[in-house]
Protein backbone atom coordinates (compact mmCIF):
# COMPACT_ATOMS: atom_id res chain seq x y z
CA UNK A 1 -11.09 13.66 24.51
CA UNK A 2 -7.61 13.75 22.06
CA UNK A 3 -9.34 15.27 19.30
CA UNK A 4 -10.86 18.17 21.40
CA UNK A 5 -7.29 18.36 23.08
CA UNK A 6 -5.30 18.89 19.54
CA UNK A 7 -8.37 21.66 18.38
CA UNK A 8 -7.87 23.31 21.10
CA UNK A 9 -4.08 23.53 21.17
CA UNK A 10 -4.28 24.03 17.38
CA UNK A 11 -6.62 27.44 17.73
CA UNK A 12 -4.29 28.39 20.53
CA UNK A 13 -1.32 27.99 18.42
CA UNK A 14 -3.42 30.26 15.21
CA UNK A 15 -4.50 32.70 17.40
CA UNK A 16 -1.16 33.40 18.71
CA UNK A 17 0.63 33.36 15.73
CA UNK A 18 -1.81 36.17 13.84
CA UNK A 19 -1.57 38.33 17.07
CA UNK A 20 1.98 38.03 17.51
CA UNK A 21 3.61 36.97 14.18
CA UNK A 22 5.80 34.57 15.69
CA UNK A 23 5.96 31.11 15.57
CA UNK A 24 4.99 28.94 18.55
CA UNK A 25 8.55 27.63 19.43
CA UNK A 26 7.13 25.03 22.23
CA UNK A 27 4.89 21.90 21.28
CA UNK A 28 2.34 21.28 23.71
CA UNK A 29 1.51 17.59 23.52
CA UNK A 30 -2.08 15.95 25.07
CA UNK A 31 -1.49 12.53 26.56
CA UNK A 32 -4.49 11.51 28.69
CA UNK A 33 -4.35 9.86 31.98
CA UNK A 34 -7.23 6.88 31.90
CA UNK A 35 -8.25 5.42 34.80
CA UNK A 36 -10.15 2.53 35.31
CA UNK A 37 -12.63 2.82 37.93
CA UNK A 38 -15.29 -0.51 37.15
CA UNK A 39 -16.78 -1.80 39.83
CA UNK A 40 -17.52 -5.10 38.93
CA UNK A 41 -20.97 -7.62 40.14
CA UNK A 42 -19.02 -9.71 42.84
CA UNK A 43 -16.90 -6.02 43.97
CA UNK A 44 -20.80 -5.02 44.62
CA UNK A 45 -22.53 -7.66 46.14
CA UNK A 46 -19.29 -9.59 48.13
CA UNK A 47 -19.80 -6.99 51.00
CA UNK A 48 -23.47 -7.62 51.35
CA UNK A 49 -22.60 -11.85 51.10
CA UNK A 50 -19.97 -11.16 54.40
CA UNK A 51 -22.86 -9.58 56.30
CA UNK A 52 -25.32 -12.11 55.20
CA UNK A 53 -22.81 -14.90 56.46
CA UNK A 54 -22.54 -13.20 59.92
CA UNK A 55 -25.96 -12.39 60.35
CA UNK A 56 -26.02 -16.54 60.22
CA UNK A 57 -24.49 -16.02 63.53
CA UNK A 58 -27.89 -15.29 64.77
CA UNK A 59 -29.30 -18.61 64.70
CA UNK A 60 -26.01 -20.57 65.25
CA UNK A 61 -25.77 -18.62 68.95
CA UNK A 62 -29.04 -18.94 69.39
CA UNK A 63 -29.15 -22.74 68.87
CA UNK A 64 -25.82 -23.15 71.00
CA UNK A 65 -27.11 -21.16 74.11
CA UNK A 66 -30.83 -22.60 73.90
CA UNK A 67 -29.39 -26.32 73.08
CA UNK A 68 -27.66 -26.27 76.47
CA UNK A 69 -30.23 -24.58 78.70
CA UNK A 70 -32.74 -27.31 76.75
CA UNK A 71 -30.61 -30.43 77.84
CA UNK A 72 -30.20 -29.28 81.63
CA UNK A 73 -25.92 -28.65 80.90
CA UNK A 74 -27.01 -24.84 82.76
CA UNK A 75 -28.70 -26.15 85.55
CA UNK A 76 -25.94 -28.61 86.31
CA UNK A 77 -23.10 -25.59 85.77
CA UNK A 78 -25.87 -23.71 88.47
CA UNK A 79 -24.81 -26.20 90.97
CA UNK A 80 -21.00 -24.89 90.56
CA UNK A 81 -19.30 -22.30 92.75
CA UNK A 82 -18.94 -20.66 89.13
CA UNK A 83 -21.41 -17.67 88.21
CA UNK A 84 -24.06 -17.42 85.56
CA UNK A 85 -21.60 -13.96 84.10
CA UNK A 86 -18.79 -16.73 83.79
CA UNK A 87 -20.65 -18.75 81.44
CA UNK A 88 -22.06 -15.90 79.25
CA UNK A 89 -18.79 -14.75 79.12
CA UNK A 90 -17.39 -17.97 78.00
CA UNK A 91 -20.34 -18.60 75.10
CA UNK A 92 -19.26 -14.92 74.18
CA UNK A 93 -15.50 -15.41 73.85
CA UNK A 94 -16.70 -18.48 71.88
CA UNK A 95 -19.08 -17.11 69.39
CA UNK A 96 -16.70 -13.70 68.89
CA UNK A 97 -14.17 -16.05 67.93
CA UNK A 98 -16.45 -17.67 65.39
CA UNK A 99 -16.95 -14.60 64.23
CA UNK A 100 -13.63 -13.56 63.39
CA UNK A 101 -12.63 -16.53 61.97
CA UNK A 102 -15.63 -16.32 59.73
CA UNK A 103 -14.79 -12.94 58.41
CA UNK A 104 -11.42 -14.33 57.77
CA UNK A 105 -13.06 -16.26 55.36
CA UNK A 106 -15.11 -14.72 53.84
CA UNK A 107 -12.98 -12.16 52.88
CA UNK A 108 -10.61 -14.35 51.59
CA UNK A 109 -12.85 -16.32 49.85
CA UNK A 110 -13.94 -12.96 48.12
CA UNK A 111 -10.63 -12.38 46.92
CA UNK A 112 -10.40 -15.36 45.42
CA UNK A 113 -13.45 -14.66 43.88
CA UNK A 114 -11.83 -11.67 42.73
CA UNK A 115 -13.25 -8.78 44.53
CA UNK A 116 -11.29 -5.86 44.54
CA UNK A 117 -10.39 -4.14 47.34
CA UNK A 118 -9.40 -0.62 47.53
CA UNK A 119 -9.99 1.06 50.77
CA UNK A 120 -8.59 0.05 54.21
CA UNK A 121 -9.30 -3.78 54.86
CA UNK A 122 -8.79 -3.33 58.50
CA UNK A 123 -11.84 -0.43 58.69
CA UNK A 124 -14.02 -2.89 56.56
CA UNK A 125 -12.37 -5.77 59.77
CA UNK A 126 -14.00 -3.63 61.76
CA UNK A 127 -17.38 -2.78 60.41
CA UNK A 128 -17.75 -6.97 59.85
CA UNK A 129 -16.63 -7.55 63.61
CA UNK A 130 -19.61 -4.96 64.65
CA UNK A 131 -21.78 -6.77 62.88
CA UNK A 132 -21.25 -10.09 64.31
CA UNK A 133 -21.34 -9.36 67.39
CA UNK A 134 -25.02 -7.61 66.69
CA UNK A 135 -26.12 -11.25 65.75
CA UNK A 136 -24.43 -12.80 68.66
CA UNK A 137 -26.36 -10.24 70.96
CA UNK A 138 -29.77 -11.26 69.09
CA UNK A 139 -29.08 -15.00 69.40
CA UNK A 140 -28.61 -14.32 72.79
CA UNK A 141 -31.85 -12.09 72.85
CA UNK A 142 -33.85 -15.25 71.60
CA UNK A 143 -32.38 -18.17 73.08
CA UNK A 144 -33.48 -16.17 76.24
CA UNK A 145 -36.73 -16.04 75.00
CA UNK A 146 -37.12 -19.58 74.02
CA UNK A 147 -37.17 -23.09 75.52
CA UNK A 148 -36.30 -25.24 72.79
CA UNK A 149 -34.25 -25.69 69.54
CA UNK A 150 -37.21 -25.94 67.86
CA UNK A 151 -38.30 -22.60 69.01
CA UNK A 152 -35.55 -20.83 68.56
CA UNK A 153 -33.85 -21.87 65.34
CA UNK A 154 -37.48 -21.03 63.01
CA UNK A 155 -37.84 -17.80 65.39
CA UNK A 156 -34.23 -16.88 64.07
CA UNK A 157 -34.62 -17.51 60.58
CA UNK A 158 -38.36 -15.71 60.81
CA UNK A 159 -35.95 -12.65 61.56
CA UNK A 160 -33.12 -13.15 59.77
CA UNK A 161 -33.91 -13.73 56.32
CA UNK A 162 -36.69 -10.74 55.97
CA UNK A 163 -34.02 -8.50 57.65
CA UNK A 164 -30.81 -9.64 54.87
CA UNK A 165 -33.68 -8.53 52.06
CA UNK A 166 -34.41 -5.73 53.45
CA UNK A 167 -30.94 -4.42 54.60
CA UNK A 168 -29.62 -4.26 50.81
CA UNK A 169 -27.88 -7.79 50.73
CA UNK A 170 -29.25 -8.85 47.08
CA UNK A 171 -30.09 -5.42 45.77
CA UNK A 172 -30.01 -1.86 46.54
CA UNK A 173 -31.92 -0.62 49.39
CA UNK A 174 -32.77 2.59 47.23
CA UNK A 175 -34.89 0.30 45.14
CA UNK A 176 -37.46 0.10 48.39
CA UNK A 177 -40.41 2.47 48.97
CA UNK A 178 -39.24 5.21 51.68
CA UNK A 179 -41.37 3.62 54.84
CA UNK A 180 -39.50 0.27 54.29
CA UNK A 181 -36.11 2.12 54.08
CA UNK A 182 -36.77 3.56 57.52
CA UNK A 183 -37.13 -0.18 58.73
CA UNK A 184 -34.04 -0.72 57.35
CA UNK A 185 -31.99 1.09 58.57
CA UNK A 186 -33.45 1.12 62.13
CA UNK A 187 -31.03 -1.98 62.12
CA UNK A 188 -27.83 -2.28 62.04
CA UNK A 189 -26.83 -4.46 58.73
CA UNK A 190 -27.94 -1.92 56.39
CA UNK A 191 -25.34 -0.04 57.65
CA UNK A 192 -22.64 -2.61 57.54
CA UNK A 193 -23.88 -3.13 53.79
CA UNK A 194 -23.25 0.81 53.02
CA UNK A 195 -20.43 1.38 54.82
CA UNK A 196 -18.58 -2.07 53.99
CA UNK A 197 -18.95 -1.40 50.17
CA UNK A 198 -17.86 2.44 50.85
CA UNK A 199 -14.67 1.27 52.21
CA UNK A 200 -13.93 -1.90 50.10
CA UNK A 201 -15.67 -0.52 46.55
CA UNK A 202 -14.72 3.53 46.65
CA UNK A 203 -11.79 3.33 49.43
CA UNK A 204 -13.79 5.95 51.78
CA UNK A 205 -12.26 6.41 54.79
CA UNK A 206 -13.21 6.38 58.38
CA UNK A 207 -14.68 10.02 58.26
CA UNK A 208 -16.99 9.10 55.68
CA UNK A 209 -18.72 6.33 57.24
CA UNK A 210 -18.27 7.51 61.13
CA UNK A 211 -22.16 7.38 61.64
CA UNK A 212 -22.57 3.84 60.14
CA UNK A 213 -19.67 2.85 62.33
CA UNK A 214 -21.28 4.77 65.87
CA UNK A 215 -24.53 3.77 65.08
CA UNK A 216 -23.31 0.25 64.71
CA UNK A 217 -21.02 0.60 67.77
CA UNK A 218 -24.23 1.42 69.71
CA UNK A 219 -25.87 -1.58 68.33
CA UNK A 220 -23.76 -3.98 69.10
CA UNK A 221 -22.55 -2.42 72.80
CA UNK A 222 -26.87 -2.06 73.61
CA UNK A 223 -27.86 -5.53 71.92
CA UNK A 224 -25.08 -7.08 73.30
CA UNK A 225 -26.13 -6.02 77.40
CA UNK A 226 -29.85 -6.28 76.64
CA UNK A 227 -28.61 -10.12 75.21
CA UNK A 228 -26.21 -10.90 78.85
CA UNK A 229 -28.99 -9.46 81.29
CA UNK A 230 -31.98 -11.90 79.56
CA UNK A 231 -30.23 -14.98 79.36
CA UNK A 232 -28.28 -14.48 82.65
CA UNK A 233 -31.82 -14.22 83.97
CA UNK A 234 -33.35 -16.89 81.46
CA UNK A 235 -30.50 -18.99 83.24
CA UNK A 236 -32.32 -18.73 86.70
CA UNK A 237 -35.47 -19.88 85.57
């Protein structure tokens, strides 16, 4: 506060001057630093948009995979010297490179939305790249479990859309009751969400959000192998 700044100098300068009968022979001058530090609607809710585009991934891998094995194109490949672990792989190298062109976009559709960013957009890369390939490993995870298109694409959404309100896309997650919290963040895009709007919102860095990003790591690396090993066997079926 200036005013607060000039009493106080101006006692200072008093004081002194009845202790020591001498005049003050510097000027002390206040000129305060203000920084602005607003974090706007869109700088708050464009991280929880990315993550609620990729966790469209879910049902776009799922209908992919299932669409296939549906319309006999597996059982055919099945007939090739090829092995089931060179398909998945190729439907993975596919639907990781949706994925990355999809962040791409989004984040560049945030900044021209004008989101700020102010931590390290390769960390927040990172934390979106997790996070897709979560989805891709529970697309996977259902089109395994499902026969049809019309099975899998409802099942997906039946998931999907639940888990985005929960996980803090449209509003804070500290607005739910504790129990529902726990849900939350048994999954992995709550912690995207927090640790996403940590690094683009309040430029945290990677020490600050190094259990999101593990426990996200772990998601993705376990989701991923559970997702390879079902539909490699769904494949067989």
């Amino acid at each position: 506060d200036i005013m607060t700044s000039e009493q106080i100098i101006s006692i200072i300068n008093a004081v002194t001057r009845s202790f020591a009968h001498i005049e003050i022979p510097v000027t002390i001058n206040a000129n305060p630093i203000h920084i602005e530090t607003e974090i706007t609607f869109f700088d708050y809710m464009g991280p929880g948009i990315i993550i609620f585009g990729l966790l469209i991934l879910i049902p776009t891998s799922a209908r992919i995979m299932v669409s296939d094995k549906e319309k006999g194109f597996l059982s055919r490949l099945l007939t090739t010297p090829a092995r089931p672990l060179d398909f998945i792989s190729g439907y993975s190298l596919c639907l990781v490179v949706i994925a990355i062109i999809q962040i791409i976009i989004f984040i560049a559709a945030a900044r021209g939305f004008g989101m700020d960013i102010v931590g390290s957009l390769w960390l927040a890369f990172l934390i979106f790249l997790l996070t897709g390939l979560c989805s891709i490993g529970i697309g996977m995870v259902v089109a395994s479990l499902t026969k049809s298109e019309n099975q899998a694409e409802p099942l997906c959404w039946l998931f999907a859309m639940p888990l985005a309100t929960l996980s803090g896309v449209w509003f804070s997650i500290e607005m739910l009751p504790s129990y529902l919290r726990a849900v939350a963040y048994a999954f992995p895009y709550a912690h995207a969400i927090d640790a996403s709007r940590a690094i683009l919102t309040r430029g945290v860095g990677l020490e600050a959000i190094s259990n999101d990003l593990l426990f996200l790591a772990g998601w993705a690396v376990g989701i991923f192998a559970i997702g390879v090993i079902l539909f490699r066997r769904s494949m067989r079926r």
